[in-house]
C-alpha atoms as a PDB file:
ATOM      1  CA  UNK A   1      22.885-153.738 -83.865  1.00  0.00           C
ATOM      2  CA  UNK A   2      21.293-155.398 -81.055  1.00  0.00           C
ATOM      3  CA  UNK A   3      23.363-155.954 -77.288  1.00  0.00           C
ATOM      4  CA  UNK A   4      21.393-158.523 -76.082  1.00  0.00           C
ATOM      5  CA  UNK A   5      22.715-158.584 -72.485  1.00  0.00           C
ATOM      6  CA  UNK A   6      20.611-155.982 -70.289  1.00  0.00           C
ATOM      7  CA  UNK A   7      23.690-155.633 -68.095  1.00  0.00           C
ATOM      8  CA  UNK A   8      26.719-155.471 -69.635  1.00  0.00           C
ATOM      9  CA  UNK A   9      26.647-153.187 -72.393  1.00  0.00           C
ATOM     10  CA  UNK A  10      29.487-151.536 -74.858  1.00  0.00           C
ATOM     11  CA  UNK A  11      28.521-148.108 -74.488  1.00  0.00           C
ATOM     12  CA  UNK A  12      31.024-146.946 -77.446  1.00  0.00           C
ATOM     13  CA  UNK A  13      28.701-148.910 -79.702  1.00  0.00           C
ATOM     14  CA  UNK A  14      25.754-146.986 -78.523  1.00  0.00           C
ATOM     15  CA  UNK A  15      24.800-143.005 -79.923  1.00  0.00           C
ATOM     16  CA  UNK A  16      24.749-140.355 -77.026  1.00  0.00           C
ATOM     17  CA  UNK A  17      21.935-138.065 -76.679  1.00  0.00           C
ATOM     18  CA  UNK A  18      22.172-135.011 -77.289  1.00  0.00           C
ATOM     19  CA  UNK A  19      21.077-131.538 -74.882  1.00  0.00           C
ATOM     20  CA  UNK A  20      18.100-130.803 -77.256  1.00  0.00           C
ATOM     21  CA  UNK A  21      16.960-127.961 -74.169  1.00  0.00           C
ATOM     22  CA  UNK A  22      13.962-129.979 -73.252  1.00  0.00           C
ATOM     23  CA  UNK A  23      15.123-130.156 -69.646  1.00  0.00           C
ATOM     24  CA  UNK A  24      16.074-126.525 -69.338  1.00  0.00           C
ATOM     25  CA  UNK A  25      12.462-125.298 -68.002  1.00  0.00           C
ATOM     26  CA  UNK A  26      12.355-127.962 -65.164  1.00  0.00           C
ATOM     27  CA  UNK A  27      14.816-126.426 -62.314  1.00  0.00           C
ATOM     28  CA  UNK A  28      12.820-124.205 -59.869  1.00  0.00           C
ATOM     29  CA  UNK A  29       9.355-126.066 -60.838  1.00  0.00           C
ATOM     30  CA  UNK A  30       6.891-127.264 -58.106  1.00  0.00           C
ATOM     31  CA  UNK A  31       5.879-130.619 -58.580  1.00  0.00           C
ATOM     32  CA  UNK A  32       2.052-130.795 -59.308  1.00  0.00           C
ATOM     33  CA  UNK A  33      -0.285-132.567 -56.651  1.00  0.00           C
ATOM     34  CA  UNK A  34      -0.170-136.160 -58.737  1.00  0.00           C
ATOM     35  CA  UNK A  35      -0.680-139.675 -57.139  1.00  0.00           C
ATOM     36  CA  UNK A  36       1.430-142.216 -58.686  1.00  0.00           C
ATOM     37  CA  UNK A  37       0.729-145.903 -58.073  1.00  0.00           C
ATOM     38  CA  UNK A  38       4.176-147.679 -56.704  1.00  0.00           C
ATOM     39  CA  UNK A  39       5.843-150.750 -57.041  1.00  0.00           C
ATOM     40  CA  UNK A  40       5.352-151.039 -52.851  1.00  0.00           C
ATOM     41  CA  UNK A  41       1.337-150.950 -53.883  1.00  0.00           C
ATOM     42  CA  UNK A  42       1.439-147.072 -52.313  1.00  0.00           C
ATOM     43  CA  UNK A  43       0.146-144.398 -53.872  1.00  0.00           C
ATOM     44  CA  UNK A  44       2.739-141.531 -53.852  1.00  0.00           C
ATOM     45  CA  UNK A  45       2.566-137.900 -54.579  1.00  0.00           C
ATOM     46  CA  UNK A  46       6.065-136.350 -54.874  1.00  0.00           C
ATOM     47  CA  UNK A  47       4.726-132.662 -54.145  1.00  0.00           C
ATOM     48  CA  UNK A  48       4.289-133.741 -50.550  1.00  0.00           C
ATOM     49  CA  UNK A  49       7.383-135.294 -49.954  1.00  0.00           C
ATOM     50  CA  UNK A  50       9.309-134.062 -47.084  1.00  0.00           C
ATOM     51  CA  UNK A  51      13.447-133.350 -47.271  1.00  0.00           C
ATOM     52  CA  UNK A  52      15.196-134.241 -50.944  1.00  0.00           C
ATOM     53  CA  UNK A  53      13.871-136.640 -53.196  1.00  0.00           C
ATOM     54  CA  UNK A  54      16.175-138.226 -56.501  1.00  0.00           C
ATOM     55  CA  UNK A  55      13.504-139.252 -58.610  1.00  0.00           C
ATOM     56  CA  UNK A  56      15.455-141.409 -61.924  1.00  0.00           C
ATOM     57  CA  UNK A  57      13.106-141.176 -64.995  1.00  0.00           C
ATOM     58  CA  UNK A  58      14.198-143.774 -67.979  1.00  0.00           C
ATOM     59  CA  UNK A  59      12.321-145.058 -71.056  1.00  0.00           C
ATOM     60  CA  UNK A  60      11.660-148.494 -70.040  1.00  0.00           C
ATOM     61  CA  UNK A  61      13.372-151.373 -69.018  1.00  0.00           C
ATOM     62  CA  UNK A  62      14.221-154.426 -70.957  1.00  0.00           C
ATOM     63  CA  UNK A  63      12.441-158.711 -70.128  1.00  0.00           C
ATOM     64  CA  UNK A  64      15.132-160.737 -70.444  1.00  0.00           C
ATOM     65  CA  UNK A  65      14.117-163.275 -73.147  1.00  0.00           C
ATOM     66  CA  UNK A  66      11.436-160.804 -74.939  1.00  0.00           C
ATOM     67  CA  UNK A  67      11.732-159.064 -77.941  1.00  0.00           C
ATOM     68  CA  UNK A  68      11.875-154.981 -77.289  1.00  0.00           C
ATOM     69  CA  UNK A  69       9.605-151.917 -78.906  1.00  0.00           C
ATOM     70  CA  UNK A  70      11.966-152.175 -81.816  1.00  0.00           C
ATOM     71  CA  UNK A  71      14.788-154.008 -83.232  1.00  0.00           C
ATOM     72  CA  UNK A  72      17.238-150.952 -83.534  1.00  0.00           C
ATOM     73  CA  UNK A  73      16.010-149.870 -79.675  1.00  0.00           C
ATOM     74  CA  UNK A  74      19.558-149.325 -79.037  1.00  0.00           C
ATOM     75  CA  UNK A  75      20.408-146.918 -81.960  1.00  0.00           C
ATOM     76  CA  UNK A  76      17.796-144.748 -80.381  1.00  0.00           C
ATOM     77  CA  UNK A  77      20.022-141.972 -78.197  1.00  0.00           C
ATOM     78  CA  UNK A  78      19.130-141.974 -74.689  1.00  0.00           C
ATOM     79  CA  UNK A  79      17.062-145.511 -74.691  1.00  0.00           C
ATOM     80  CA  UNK A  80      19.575-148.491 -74.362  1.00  0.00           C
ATOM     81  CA  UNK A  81      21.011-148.492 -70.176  1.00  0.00           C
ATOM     82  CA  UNK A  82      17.135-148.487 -67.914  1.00  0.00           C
ATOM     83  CA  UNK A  83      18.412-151.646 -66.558  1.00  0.00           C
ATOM     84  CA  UNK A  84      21.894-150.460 -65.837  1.00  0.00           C
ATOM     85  CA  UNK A  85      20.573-147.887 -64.335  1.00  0.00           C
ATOM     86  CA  UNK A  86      18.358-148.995 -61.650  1.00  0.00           C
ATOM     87  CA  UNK A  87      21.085-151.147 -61.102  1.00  0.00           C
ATOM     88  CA  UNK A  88      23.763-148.748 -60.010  1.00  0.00           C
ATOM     89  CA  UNK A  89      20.747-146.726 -57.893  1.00  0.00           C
ATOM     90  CA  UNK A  90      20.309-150.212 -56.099  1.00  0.00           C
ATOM     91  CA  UNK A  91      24.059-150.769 -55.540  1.00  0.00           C
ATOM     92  CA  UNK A  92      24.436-146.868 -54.410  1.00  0.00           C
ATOM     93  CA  UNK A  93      21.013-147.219 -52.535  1.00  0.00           C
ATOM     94  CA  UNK A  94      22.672-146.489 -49.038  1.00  0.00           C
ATOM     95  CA  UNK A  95      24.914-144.241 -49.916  1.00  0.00           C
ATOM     96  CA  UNK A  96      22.679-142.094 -51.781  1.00  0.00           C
ATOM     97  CA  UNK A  97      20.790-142.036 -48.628  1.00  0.00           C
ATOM     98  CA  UNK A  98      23.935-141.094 -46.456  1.00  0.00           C
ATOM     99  CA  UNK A  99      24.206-138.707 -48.724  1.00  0.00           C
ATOM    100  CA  UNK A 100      20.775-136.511 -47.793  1.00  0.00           C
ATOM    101  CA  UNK A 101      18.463-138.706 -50.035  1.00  0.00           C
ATOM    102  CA  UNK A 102      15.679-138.999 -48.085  1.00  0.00           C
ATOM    103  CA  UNK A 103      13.616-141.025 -50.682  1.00  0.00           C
ATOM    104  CA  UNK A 104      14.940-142.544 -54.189  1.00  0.00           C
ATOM    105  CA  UNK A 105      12.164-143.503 -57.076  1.00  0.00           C
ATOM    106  CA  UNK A 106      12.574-144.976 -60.480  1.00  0.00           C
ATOM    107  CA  UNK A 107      10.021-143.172 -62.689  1.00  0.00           C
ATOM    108  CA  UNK A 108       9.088-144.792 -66.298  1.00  0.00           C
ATOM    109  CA  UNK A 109       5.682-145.191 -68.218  1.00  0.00           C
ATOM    110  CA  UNK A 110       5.421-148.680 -68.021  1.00  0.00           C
ATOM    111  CA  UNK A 111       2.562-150.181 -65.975  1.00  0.00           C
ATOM    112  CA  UNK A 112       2.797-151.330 -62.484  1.00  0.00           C
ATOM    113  CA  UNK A 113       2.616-154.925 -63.064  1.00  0.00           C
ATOM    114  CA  UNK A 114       5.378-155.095 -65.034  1.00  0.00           C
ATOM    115  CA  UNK A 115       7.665-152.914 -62.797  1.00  0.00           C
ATOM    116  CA  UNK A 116       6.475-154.713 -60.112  1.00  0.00           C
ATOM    117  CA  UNK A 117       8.182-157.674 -61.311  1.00  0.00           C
ATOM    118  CA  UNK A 118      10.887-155.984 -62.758  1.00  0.00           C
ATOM    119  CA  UNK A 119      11.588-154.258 -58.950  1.00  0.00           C
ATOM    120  CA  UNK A 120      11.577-157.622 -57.534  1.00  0.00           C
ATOM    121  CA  UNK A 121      13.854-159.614 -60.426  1.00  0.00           C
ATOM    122  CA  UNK A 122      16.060-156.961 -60.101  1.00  0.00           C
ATOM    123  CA  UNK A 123      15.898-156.553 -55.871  1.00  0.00           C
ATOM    124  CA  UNK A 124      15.393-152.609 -55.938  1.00  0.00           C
ATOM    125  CA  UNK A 125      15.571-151.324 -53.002  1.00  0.00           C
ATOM    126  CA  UNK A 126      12.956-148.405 -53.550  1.00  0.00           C
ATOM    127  CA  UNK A 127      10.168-148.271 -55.260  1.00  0.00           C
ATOM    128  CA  UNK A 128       9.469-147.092 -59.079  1.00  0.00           C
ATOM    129  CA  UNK A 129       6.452-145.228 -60.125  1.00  0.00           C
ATOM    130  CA  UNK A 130       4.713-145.223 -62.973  1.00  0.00           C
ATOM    131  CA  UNK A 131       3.482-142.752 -65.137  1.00  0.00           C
ATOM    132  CA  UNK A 132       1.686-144.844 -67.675  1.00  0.00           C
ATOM    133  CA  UNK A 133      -1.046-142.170 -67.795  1.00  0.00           C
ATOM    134  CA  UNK A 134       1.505-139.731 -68.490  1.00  0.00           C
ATOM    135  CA  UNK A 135      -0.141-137.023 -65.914  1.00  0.00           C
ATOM    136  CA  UNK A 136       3.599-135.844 -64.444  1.00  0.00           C
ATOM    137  CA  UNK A 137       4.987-136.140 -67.633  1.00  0.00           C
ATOM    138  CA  UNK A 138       2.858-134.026 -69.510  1.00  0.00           C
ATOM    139  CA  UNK A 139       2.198-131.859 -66.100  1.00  0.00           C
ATOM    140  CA  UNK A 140       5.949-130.763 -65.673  1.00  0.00           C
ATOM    141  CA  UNK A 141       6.633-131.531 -69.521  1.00  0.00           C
ATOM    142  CA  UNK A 142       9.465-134.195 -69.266  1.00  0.00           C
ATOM    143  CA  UNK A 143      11.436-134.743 -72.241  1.00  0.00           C
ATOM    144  CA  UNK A 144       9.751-137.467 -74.275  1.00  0.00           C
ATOM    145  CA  UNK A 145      10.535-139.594 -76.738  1.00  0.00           C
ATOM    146  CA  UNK A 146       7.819-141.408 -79.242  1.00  0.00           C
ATOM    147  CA  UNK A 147       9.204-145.197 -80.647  1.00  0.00           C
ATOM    148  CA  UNK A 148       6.738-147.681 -81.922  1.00  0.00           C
ATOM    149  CA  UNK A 149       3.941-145.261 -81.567  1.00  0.00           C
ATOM    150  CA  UNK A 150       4.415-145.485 -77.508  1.00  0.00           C
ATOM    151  CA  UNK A 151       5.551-141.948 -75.746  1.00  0.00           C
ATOM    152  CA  UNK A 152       8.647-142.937 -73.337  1.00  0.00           C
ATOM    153  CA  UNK A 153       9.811-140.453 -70.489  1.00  0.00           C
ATOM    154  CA  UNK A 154      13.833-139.322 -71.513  1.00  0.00           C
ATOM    155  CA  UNK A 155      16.275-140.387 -69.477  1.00  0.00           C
ATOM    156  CA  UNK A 156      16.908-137.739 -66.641  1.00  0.00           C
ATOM    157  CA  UNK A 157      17.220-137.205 -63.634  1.00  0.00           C
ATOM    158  CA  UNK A 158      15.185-134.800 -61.268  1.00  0.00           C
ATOM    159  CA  UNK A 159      16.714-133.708 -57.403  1.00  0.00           C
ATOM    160  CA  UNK A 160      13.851-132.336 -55.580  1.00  0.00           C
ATOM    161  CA  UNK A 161      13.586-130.458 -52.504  1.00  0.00           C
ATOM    162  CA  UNK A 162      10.470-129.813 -50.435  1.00  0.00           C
ATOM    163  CA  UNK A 163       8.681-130.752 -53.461  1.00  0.00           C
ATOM    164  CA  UNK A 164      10.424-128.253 -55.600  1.00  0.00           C
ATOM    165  CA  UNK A 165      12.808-129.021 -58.424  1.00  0.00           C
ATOM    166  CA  UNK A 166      16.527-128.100 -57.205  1.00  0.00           C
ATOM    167  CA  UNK A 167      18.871-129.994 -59.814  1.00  0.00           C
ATOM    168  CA  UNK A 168      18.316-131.860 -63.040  1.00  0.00           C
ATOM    169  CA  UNK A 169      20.301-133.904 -64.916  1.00  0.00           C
ATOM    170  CA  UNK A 170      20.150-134.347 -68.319  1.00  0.00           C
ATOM    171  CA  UNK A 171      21.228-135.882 -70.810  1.00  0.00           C
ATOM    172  CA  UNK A 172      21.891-138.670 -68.773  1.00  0.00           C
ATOM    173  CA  UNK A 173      24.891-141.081 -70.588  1.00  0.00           C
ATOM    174  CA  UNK A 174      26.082-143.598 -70.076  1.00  0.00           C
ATOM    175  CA  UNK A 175      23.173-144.461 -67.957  1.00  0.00           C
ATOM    176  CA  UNK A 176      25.331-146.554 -65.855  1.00  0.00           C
ATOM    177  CA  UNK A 177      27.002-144.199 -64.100  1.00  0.00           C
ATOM    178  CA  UNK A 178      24.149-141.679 -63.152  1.00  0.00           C
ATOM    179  CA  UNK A 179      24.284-142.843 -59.546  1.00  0.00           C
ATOM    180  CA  UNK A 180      27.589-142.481 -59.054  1.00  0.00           C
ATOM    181  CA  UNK A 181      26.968-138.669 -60.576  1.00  0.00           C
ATOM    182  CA  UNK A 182      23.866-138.221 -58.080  1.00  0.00           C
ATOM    183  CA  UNK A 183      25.995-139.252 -55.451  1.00  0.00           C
ATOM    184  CA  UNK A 184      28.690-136.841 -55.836  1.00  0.00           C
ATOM    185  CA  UNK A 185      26.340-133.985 -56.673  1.00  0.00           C
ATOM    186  CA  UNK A 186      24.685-134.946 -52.958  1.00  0.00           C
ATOM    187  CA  UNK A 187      27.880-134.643 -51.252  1.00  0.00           C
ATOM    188  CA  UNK A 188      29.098-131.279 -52.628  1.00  0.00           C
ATOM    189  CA  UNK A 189      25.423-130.007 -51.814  1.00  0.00           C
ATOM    190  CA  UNK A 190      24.127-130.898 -48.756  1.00  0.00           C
ATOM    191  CA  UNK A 191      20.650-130.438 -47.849  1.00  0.00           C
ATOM    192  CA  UNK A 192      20.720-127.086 -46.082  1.00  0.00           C
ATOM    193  CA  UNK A 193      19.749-127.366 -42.653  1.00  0.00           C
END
């Protein structure tokens, strides 16, 4: 089974992943003094951010018109939805940042050409790092997943404050509506002041 639309997806037709734990030792970490190359062209490093920081970490996201990793890439758990869910971040961009975020960031292993493209195609209004060196994965070890012979970061989602980890969530399904969960987590906890 292959839902060729990159948008609108039947989520009952795709598996759920399951909480395998590998998220569980991420809450309280510092994140490690890494630069990672952004869509903007900046060079950012995540351990020197200032205020909170949602940081969305997905597999990778789909070209419309090219053939994927693998032809059952959707009866993976936890790979089908990257596109749906930089989507809903863009559509909940402001109010995410309303909400005490001072700085949103895709996160995925693909290189920076192609999410340079795919940040523009798909009008993002922050920028998405990459990790294709796999340096923050394997530094904080992020959940992982291996298809095709290529390591992919899990889909989760990391809150951090001051550089610190503060929230995580994970498993993140239906990828869709991760945003709207940020969101709500934001406004029942503020950013102490």
């Amino acid at each position: 089974m292959n839902q060729k639309h990159l948008l609108k997806v039947d989520w009952s037709k795709i598996p759920a992943p399951a909480d395998d734990g590998a998220a569980r030792n991420l809450p309280g970490q510092t994140i490690p003094p890494l630069d990672l190359i952004a869509t903007d062209g900046s060079s950012v490093r995540l351990s020197e951010l200032k205020g909170r920081t949602v940081v969305f970490a997905y597999p990778r996201t789909g070209e419309p018109g090219k053939i994927g990793l693998v032809d059952d890439w959707d009866l993976i758990p936890g790979a089908r939805g990257c596109t749906p869910q930089a989507c809903a971040f863009r559509d909940l961009f402001a109010e995410l940042k309303s909400a005490g975020a001072r700085h949103v960031f895709g996160l995925s292993t693909q290189d920076h050409d192609y999410q340079s493209e795919m940040a523009a195609r798909l009008h993002l209004p922050f920028a998405v790092l990459s990790d294709e060196n796999l340096s923050l994965t394997h530094a904080l070890d992020l959940p992982t997943m291996e298809v095709a012979g290529v390591t992919l970061i899990g889909r989760l989602t990391l809150i951090v404050d001051d550089g610190r980890i503060s929230h995580v969530f994970y498993p993140v399904f239906p990828p869709d509506r991760n945003a709207g969960d940020v969101l709500s987590w934001l406004r029942a906890n503020p950013v102490p002041r």
